[in-house]
PDB file of N, CA and C in Angstrom:
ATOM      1  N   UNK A   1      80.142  -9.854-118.558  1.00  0.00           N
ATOM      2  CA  UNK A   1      78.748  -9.499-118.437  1.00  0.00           C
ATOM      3  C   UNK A   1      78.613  -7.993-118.676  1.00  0.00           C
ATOM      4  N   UNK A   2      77.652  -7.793-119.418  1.00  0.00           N
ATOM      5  CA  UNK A   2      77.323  -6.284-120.024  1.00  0.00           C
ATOM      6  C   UNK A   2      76.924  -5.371-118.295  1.00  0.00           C
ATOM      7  N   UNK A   3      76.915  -3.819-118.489  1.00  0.00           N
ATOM      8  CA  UNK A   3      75.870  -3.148-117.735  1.00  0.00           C
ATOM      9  C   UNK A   3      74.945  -3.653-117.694  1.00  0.00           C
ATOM     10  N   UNK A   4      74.039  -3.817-118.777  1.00  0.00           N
ATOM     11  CA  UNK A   4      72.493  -4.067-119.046  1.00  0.00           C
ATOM     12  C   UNK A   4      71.767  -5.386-118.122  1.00  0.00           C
ATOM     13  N   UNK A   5      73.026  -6.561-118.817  1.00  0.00           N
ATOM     14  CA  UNK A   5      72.772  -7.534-118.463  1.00  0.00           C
ATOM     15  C   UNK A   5      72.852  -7.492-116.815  1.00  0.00           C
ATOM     16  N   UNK A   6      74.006  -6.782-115.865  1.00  0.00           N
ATOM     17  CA  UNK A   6      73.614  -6.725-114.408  1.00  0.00           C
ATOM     18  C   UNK A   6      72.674  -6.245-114.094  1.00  0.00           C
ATOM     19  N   UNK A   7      72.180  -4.912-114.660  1.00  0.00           N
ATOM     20  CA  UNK A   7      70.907  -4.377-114.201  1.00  0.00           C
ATOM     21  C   UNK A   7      70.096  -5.509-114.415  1.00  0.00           C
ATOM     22  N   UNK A   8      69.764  -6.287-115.613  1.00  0.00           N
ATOM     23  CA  UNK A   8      68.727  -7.497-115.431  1.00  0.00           C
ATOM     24  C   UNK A   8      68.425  -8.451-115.145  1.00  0.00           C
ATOM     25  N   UNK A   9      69.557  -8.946-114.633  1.00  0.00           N
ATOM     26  CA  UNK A   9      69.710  -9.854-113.844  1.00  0.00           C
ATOM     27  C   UNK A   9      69.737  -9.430-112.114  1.00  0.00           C
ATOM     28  N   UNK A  10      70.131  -8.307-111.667  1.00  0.00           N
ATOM     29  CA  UNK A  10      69.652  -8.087-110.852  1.00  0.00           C
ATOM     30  C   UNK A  10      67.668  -7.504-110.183  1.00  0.00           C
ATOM     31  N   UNK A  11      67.724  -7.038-111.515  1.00  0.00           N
ATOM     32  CA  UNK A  11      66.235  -6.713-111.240  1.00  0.00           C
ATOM     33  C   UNK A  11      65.215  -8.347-111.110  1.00  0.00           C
ATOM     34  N   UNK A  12      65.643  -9.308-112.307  1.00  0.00           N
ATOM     35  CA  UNK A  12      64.974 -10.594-111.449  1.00  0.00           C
ATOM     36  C   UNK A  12      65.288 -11.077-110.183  1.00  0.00           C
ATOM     37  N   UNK A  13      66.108 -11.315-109.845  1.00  0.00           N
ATOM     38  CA  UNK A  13      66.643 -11.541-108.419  1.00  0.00           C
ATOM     39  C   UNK A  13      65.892 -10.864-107.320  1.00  0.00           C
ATOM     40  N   UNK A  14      65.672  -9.551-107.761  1.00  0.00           N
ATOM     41  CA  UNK A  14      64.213  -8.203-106.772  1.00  0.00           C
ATOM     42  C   UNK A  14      63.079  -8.895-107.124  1.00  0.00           C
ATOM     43  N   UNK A  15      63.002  -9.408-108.357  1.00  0.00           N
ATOM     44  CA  UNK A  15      61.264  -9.527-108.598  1.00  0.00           C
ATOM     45  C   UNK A  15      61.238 -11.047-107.577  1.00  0.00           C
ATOM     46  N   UNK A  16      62.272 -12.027-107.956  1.00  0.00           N
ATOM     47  CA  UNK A  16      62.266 -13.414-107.063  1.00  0.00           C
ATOM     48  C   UNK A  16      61.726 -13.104-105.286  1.00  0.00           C
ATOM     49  N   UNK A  17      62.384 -12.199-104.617  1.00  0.00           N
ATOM     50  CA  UNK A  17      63.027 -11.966-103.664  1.00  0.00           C
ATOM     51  C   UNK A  17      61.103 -11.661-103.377  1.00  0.00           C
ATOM     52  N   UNK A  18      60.274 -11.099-103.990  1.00  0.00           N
ATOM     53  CA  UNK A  18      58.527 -10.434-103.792  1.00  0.00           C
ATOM     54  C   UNK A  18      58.128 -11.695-102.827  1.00  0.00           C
ATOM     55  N   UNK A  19      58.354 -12.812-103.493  1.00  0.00           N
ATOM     56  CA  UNK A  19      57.375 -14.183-101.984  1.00  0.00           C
ATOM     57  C   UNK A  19      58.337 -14.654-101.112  1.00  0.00           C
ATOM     58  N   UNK A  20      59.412 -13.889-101.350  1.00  0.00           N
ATOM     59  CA  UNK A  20      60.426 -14.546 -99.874  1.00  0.00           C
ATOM     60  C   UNK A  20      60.283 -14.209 -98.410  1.00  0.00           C
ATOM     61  N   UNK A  21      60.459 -15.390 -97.714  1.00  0.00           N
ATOM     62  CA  UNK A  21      60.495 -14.630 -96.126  1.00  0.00           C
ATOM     63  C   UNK A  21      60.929 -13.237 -95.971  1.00  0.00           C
ATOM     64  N   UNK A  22      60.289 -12.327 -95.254  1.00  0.00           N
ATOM     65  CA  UNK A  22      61.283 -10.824 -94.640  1.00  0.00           C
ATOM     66  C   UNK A  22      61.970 -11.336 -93.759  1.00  0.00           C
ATOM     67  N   UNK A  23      61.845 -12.709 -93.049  1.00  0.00           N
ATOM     68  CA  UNK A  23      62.847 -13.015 -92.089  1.00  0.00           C
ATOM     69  C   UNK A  23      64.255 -13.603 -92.696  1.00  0.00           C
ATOM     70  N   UNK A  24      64.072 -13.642 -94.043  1.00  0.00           N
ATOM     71  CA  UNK A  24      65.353 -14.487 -94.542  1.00  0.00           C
ATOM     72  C   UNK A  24      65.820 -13.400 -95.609  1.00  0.00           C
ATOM     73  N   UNK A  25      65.134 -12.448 -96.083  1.00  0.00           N
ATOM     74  CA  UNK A  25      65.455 -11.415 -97.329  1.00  0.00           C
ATOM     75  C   UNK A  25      65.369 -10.158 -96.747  1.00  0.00           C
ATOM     76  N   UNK A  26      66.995  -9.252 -96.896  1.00  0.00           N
ATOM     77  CA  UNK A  26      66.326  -7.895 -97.029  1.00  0.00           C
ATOM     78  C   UNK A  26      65.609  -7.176 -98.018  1.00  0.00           C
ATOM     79  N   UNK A  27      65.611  -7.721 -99.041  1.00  0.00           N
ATOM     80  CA  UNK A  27      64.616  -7.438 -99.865  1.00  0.00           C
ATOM     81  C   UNK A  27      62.844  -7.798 -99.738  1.00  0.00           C
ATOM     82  N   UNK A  28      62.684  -8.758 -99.412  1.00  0.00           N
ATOM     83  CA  UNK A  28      61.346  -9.505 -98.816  1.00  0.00           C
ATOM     84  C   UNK A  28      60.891  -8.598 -97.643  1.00  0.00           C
ATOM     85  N   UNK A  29      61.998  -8.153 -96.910  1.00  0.00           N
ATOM     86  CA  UNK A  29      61.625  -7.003 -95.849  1.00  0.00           C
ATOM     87  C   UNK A  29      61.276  -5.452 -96.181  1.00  0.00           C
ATOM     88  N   UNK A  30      62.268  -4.779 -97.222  1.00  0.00           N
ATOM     89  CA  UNK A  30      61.490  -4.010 -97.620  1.00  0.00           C
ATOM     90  C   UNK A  30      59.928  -4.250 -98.369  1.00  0.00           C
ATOM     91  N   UNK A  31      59.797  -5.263 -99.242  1.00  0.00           N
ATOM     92  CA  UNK A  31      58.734  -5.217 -99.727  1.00  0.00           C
ATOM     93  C   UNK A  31      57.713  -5.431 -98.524  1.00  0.00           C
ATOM     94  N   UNK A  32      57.647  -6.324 -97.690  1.00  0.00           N
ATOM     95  CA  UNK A  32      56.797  -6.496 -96.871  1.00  0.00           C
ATOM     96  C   UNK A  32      56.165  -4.964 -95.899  1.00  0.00           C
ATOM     97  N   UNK A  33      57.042  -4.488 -95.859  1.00  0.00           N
ATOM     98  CA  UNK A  33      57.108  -2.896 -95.408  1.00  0.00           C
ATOM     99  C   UNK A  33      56.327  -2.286 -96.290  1.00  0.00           C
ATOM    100  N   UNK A  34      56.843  -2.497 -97.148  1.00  0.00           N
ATOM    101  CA  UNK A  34      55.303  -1.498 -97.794  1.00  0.00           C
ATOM    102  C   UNK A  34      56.058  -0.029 -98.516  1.00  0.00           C
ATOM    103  N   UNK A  35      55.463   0.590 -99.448  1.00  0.00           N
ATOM    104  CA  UNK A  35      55.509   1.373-100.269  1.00  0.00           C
ATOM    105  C   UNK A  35      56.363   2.662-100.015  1.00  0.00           C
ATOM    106  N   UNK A  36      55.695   3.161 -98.738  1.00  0.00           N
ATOM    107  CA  UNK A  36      56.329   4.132 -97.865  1.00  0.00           C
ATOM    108  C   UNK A  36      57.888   3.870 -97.053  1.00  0.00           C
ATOM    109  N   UNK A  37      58.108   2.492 -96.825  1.00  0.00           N
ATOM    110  CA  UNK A  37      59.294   2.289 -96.157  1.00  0.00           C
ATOM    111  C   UNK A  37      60.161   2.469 -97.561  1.00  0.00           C
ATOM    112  N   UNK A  38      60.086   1.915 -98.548  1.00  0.00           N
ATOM    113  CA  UNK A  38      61.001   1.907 -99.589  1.00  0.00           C
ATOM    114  C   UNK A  38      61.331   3.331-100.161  1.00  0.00           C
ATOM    115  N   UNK A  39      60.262   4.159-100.420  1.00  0.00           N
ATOM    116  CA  UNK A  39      60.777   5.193-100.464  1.00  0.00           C
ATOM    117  C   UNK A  39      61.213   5.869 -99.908  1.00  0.00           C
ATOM    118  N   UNK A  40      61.086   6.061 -98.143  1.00  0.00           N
ATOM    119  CA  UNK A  40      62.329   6.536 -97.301  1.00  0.00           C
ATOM    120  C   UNK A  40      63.470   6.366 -97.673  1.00  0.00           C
ATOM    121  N   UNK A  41      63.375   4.508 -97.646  1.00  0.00           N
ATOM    122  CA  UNK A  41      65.360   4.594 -97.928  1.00  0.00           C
ATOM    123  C   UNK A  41      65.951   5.360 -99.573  1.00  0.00           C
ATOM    124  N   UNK A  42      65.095   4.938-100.852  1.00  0.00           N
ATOM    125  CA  UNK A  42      65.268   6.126-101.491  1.00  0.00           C
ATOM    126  C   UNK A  42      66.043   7.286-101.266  1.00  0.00           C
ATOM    127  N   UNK A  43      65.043   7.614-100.498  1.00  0.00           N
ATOM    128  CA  UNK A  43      65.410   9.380 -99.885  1.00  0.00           C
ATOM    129  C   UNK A  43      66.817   9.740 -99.086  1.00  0.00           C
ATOM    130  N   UNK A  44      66.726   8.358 -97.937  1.00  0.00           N
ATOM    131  CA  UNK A  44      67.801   8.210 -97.969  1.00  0.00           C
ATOM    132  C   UNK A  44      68.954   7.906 -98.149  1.00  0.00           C
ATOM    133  N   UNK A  45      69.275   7.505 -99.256  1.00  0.00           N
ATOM    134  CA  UNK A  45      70.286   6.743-100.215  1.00  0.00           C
ATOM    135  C   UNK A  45      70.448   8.039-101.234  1.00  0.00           C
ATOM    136  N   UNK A  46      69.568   8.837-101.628  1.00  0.00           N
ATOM    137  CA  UNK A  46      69.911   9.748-102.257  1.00  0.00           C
ATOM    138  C   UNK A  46      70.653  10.965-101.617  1.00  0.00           C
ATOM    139  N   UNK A  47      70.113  10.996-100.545  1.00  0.00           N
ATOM    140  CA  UNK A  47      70.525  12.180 -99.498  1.00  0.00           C
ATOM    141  C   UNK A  47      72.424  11.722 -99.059  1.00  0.00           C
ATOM    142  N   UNK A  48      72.292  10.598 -98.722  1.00  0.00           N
ATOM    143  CA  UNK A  48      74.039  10.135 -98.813  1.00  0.00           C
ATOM    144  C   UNK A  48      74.611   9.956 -99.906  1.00  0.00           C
ATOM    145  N   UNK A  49      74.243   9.689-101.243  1.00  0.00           N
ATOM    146  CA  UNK A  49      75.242   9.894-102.666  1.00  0.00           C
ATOM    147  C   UNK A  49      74.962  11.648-102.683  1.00  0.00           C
ATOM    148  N   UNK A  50      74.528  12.293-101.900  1.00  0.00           N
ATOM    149  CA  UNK A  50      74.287  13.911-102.727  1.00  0.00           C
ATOM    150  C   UNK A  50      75.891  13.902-101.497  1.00  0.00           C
ATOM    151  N   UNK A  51      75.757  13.594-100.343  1.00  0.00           N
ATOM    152  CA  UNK A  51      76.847  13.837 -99.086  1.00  0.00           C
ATOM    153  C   UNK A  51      78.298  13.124-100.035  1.00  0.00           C
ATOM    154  N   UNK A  52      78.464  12.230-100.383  1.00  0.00           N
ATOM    155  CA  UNK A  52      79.368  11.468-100.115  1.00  0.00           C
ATOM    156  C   UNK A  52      79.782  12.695-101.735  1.00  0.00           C
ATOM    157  N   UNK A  53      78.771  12.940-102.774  1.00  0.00           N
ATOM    158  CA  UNK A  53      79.409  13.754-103.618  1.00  0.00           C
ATOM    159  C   UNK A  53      80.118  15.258-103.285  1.00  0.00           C
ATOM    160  N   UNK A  54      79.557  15.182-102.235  1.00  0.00           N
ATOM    161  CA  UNK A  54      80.108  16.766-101.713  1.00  0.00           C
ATOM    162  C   UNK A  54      81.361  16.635-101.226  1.00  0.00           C
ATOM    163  N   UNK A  55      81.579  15.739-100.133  1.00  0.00           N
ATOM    164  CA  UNK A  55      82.761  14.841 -99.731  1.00  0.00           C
ATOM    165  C   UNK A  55      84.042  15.314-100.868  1.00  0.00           C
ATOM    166  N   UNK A  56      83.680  14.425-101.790  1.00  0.00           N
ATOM    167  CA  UNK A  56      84.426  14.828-103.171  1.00  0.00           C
ATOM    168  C   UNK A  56      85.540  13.156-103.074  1.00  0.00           C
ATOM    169  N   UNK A  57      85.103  12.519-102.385  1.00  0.00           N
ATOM    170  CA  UNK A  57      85.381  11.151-101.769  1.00  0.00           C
ATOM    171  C   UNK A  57      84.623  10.047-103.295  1.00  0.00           C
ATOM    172  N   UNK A  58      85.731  10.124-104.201  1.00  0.00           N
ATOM    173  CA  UNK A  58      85.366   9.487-105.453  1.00  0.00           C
ATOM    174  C   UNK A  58      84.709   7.476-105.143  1.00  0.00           C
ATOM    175  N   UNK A  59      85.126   6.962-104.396  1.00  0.00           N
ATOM    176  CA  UNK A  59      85.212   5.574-103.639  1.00  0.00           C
ATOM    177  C   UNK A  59      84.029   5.777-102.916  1.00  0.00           C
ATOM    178  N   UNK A  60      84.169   6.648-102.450  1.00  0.00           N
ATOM    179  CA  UNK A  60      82.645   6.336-101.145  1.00  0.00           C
ATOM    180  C   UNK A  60      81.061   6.525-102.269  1.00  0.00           C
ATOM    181  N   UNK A  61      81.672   7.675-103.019  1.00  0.00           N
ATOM    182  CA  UNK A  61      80.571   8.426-103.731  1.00  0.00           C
ATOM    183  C   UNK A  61      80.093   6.914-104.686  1.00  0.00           C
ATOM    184  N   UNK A  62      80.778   6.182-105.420  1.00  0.00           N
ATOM    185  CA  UNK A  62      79.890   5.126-105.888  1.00  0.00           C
ATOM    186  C   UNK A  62      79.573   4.045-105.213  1.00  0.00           C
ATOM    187  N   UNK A  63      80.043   4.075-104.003  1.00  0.00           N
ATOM    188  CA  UNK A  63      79.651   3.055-103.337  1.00  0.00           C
ATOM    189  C   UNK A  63      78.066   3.597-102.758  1.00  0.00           C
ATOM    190  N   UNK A  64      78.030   4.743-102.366  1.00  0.00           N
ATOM    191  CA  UNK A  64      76.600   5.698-102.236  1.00  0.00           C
ATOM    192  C   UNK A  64      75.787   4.986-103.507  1.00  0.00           C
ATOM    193  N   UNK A  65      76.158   5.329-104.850  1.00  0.00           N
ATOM    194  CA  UNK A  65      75.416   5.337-105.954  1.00  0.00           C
ATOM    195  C   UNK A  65      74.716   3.961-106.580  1.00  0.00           C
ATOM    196  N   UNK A  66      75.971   3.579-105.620  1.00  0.00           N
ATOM    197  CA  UNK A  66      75.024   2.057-105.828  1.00  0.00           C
ATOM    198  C   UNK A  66      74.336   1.276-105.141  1.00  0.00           C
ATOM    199  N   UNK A  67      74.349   2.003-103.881  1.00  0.00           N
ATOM    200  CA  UNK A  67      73.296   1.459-102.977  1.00  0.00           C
ATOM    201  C   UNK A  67      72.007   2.891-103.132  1.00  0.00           C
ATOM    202  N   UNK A  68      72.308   4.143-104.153  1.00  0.00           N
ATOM    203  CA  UNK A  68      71.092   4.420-104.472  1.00  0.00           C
ATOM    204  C   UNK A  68      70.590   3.898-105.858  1.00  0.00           C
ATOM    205  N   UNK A  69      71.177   3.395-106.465  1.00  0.00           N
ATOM    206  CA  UNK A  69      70.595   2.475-107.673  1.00  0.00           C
ATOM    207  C   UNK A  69      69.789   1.427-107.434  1.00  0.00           C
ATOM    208  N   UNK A  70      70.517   0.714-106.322  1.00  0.00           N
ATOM    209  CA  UNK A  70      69.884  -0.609-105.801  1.00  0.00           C
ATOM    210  C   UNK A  70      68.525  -0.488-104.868  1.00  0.00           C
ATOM    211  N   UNK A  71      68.284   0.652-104.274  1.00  0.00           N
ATOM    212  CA  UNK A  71      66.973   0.644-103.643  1.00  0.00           C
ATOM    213  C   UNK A  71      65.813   1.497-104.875  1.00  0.00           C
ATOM    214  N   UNK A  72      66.560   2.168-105.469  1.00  0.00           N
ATOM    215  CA  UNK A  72      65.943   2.653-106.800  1.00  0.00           C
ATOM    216  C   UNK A  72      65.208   0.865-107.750  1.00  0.00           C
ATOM    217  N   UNK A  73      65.689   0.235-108.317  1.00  0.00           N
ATOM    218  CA  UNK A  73      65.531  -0.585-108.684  1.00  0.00           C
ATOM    219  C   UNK A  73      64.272  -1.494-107.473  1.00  0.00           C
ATOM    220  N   UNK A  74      64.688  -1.551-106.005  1.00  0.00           N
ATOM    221  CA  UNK A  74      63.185  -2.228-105.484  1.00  0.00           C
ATOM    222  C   UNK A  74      62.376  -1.684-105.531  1.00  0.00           C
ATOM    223  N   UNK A  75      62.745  -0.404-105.766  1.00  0.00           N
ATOM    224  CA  UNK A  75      61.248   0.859-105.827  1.00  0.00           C
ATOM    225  C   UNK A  75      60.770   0.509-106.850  1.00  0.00           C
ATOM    226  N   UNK A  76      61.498   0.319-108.172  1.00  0.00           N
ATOM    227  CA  UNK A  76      60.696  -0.129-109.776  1.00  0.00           C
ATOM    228  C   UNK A  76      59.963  -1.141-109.472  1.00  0.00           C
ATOM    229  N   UNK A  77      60.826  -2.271-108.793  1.00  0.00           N
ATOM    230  CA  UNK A  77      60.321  -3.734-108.922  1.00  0.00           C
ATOM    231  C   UNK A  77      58.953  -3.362-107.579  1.00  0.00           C
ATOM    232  N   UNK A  78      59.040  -3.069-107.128  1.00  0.00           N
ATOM    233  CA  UNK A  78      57.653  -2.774-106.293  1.00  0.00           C
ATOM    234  C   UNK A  78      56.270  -2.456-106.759  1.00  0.00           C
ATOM    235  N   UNK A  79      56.963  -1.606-107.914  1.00  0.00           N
ATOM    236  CA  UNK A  79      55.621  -0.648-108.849  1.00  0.00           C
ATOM    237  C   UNK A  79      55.260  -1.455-109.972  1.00  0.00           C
ATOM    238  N   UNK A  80      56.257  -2.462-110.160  1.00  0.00           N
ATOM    239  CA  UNK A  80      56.211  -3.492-111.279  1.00  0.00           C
ATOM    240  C   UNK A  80      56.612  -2.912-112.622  1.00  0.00           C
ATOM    241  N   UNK A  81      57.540  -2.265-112.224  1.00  0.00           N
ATOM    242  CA  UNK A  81      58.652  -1.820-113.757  1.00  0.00           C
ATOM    243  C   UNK A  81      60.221  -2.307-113.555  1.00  0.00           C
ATOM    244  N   UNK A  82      60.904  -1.698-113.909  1.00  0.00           N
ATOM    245  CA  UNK A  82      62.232  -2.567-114.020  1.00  0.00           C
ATOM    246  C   UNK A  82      63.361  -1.686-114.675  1.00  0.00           C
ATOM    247  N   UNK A  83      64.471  -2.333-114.885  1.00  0.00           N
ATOM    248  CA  UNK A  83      65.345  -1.135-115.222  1.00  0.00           C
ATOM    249  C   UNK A  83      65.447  -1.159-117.432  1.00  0.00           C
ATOM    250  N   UNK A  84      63.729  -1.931-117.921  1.00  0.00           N
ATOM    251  CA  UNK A  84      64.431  -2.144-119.090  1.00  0.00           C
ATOM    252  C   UNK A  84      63.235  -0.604-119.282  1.00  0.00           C
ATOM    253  N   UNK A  85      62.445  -0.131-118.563  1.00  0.00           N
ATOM    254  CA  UNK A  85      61.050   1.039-118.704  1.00  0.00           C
ATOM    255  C   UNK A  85      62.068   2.028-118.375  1.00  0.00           C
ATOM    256  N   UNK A  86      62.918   1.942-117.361  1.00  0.00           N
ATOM    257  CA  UNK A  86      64.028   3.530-117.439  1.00  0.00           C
ATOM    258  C   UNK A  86      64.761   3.276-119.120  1.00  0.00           C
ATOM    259  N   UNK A  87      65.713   2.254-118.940  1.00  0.00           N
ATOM    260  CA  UNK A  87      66.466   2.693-120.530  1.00  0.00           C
ATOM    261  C   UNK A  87      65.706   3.104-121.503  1.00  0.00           C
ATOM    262  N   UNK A  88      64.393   2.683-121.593  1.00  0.00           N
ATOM    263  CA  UNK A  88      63.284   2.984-122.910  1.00  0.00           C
ATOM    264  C   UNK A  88      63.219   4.244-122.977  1.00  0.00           C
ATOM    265  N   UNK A  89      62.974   4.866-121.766  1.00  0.00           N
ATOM    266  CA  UNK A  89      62.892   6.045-121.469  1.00  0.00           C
ATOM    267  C   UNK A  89      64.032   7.223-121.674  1.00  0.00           C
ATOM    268  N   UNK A  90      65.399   6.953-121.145  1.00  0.00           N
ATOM    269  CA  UNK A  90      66.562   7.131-121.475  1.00  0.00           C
ATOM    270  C   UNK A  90      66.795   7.034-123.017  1.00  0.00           C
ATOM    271  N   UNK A  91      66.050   6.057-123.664  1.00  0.00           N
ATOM    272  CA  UNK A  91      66.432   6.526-125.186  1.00  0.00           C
ATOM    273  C   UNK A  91      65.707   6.679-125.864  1.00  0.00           C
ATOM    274  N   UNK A  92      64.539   7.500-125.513  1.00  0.00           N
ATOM    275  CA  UNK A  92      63.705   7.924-126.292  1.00  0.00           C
ATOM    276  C   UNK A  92      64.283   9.298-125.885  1.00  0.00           C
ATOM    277  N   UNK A  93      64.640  10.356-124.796  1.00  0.00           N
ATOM    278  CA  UNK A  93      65.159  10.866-124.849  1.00  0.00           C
ATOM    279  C   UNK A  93      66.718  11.229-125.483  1.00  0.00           C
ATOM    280  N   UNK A  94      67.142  10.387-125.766  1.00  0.00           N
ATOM    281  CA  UNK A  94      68.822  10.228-126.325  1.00  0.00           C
ATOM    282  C   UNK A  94      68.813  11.370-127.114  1.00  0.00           C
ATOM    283  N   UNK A  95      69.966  12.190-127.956  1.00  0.00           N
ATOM    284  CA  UNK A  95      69.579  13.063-128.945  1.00  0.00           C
ATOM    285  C   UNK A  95      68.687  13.965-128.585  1.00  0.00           C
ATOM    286  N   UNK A  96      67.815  14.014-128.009  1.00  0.00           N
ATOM    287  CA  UNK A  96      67.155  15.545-127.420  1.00  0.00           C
ATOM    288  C   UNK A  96      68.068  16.341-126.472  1.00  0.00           C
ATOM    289  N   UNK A  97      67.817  18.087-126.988  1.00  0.00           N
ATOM    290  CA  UNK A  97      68.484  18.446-125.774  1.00  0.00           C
ATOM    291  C   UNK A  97      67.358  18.842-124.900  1.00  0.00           C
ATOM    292  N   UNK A  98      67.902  18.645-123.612  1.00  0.00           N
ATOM    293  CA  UNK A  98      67.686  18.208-122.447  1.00  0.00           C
ATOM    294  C   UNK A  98      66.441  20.068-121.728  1.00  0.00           C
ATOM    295  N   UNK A  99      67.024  21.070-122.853  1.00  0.00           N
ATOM    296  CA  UNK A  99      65.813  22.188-122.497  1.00  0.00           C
ATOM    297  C   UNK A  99      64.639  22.050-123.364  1.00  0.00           C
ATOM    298  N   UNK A 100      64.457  21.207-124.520  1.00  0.00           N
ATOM    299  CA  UNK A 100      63.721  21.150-125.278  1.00  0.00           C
ATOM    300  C   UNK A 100      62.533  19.951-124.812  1.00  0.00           C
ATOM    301  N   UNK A 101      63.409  18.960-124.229  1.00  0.00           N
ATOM    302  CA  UNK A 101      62.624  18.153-123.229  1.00  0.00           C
ATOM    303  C   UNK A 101      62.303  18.627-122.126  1.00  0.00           C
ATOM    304  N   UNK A 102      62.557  19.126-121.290  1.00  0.00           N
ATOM    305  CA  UNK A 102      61.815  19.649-120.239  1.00  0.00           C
ATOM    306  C   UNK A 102      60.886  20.680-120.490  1.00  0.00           C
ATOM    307  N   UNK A 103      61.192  21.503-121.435  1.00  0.00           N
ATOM    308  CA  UNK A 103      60.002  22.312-122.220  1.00  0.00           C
ATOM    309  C   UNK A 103      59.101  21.743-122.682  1.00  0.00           C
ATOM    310  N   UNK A 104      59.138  20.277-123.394  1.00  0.00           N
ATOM    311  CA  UNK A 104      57.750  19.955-123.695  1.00  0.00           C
ATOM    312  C   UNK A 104      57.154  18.814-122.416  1.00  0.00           C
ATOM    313  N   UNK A 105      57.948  18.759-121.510  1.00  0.00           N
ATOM    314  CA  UNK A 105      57.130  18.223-120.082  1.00  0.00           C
ATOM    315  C   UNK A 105      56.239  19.577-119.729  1.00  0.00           C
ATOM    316  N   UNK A 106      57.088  21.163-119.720  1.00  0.00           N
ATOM    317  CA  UNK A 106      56.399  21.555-119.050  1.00  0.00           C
ATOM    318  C   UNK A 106      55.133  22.119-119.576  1.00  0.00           C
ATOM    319  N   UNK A 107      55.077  22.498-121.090  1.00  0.00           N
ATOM    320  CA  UNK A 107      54.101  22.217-121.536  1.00  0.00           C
ATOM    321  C   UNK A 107      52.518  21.625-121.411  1.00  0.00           C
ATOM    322  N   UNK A 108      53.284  20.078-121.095  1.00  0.00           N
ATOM    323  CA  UNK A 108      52.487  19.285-121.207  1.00  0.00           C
ATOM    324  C   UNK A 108      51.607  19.011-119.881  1.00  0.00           C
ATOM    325  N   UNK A 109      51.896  20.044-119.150  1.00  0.00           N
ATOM    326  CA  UNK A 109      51.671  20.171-117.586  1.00  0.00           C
ATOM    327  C   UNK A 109      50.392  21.310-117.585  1.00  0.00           C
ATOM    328  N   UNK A 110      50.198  21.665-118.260  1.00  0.00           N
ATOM    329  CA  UNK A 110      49.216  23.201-118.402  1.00  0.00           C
ATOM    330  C   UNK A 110      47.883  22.296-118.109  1.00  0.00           C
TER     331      UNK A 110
END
């Protein structure tokens, strides 16, 4: 099974998980929580892959990264995007360098 294909197959499995009991899904539980609970854990899932990278603890650090991928992904599936609107995104950027893109974000901010 490809990358791609886990990311998309896991992202249906999030979108399934939207009418499930919160008493039977932790996923059904974050969603039921609501907008604000999901992005806490976000925050906090990011805040422990930034720790576990400092660590310098190569094992812990993706095990961090993938439980910040994975609440990243209910955050998409919440907003009703998915992980195929990041890659689009990811390669429409591809080949740009990365000051030339943020220069024309910031630009585009005036």
């Amino acid at each position: 099974m490809s990358d791609e294909d886990v990311l998309n197959r896991l992202a249906a499995v999030l979108e399934a998980r939207k009418g499930d009991d919160p008493k039977a899904s932790y996923v059904a539980k974050l969603y039921a929580k609501g907008a604000d609970h999901i992005l806490k854990k976000v925050g906090e899932e990011a805040t422990e892959t930034v720790l576990a990278a400092k660590d310098g603890d190569r094992e812990h650090l993706v095990y961090e990264t993938a439980d910040l991928w994975f609440h990243t992904l209910v955050m998409l599936a919440h907003y009703d995007l998915g992980p195929a609107d990041v890659l689009a995104e990811l390669g429409r950027r591809f080949g740009l360098s990365g000051l030339e893109e943020k220069a024309a974000r910031d630009e585009g901010s005036d």
